[in-house]
C-alpha atoms as a PDB file:
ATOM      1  CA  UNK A   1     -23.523  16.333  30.458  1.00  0.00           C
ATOM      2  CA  UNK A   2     -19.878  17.271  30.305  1.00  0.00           C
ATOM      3  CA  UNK A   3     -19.197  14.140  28.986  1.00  0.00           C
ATOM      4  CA  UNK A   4     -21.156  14.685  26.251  1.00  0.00           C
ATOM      5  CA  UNK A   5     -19.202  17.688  25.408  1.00  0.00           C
ATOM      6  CA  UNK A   6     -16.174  16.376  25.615  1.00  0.00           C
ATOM      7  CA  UNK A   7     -16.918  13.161  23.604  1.00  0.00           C
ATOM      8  CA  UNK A   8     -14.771  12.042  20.875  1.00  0.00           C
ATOM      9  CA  UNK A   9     -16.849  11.351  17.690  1.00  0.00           C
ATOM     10  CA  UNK A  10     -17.565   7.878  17.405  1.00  0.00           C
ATOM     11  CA  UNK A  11     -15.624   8.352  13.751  1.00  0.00           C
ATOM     12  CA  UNK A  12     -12.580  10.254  13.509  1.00  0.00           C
ATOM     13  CA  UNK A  13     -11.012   9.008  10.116  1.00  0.00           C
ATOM     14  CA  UNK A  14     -12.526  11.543   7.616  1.00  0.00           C
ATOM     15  CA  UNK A  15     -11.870  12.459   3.743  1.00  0.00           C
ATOM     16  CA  UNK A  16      -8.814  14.238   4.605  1.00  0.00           C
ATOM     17  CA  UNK A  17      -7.085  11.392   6.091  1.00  0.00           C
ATOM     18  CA  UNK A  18      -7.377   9.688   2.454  1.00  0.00           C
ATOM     19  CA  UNK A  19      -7.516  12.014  -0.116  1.00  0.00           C
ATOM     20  CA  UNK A  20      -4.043  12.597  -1.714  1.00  0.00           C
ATOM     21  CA  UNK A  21      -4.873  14.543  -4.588  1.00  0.00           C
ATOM     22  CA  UNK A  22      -6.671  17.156  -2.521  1.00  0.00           C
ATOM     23  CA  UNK A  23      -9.664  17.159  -4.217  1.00  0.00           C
ATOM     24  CA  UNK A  24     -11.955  16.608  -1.099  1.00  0.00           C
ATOM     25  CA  UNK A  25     -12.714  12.874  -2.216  1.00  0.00           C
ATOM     26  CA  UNK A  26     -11.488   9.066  -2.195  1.00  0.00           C
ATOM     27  CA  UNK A  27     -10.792   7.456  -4.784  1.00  0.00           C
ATOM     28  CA  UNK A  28      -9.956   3.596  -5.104  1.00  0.00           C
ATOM     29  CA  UNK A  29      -6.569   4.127  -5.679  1.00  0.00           C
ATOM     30  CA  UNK A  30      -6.252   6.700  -2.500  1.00  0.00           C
ATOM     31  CA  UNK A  31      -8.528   4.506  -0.268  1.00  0.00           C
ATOM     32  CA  UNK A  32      -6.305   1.491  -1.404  1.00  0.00           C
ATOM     33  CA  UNK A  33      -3.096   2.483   0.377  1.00  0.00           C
ATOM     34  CA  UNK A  34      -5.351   2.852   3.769  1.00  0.00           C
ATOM     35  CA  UNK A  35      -7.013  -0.483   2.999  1.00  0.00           C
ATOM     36  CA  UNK A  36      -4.872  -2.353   0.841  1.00  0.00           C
ATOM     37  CA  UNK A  37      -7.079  -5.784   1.182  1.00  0.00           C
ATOM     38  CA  UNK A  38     -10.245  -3.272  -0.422  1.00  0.00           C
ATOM     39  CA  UNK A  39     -11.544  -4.860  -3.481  1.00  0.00           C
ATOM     40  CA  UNK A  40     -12.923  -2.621  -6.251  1.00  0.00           C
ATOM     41  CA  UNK A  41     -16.448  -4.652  -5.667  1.00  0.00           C
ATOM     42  CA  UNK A  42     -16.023  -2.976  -1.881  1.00  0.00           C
ATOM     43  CA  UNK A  43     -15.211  -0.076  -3.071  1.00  0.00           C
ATOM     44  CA  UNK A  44     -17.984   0.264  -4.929  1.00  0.00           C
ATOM     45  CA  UNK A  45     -20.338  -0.597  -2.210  1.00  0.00           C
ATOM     46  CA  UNK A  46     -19.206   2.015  -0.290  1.00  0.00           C
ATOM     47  CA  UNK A  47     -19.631   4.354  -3.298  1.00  0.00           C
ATOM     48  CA  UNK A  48     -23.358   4.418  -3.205  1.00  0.00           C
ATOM     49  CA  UNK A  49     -23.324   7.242  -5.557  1.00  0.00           C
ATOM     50  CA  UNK A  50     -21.466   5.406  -8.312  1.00  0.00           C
ATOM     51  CA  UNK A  51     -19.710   8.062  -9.303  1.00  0.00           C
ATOM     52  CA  UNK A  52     -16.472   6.318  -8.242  1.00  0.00           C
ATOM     53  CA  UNK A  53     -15.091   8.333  -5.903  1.00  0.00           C
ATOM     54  CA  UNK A  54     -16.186   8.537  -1.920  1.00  0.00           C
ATOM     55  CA  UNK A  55     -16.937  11.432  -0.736  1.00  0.00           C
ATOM     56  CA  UNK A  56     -17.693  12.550   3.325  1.00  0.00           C
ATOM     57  CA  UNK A  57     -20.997  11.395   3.587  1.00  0.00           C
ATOM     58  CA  UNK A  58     -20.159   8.056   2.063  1.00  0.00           C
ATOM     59  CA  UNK A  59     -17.207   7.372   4.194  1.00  0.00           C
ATOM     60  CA  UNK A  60     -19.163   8.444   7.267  1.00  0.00           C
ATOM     61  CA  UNK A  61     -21.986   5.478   6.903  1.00  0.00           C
ATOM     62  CA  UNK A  62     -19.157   3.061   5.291  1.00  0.00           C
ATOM     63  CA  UNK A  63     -17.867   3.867   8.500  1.00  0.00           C
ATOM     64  CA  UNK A  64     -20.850   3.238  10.701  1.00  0.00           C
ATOM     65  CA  UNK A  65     -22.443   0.364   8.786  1.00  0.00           C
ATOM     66  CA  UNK A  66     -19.248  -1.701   9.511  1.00  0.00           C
ATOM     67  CA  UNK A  67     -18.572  -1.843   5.867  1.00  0.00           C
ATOM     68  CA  UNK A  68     -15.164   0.086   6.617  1.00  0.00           C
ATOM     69  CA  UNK A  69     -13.576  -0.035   9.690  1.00  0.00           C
ATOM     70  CA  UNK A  70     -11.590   3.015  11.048  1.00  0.00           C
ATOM     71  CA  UNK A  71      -7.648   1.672  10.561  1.00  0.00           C
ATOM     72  CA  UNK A  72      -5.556   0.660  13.076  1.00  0.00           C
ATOM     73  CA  UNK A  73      -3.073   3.627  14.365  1.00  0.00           C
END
């Protein structure tokens, strides 16, 4: 049980770590100097609302389908 508490999440890179502008989401430009080999096709996928910008939620499954993986520190 105190494991549990104590846990890391099993994704720590979150909108924050991306955003430049402050705005409290990604765009393809930010989420390009993280993941400079991102296509805008990928990007795009992992904008499911089409609104072209990711925002927590959408990182968060990118994230956890494997469509994004968390960068290398």
């Amino acid at each position: 049980m105190m494991a549990a508490l104590i846990a890391a999440p099993a994704f720590a890179l979150t909108v924050s770590d991306v955003d430049t502008d402050g705005d409290s989401l990604i765009s393809f430009t930010e989420m390009a100097v993280m993941y400079p080999e991102l296509t805008e096709e990928a990007f795009g996928a992992v904008d499911t609302s089409g609104d072209t910008l990711v925002d927590e939620a959408e990182l968060a499954a990118a994230l956890e389908s494997g469509m994004i993986e968390e960068p290398a520190e």
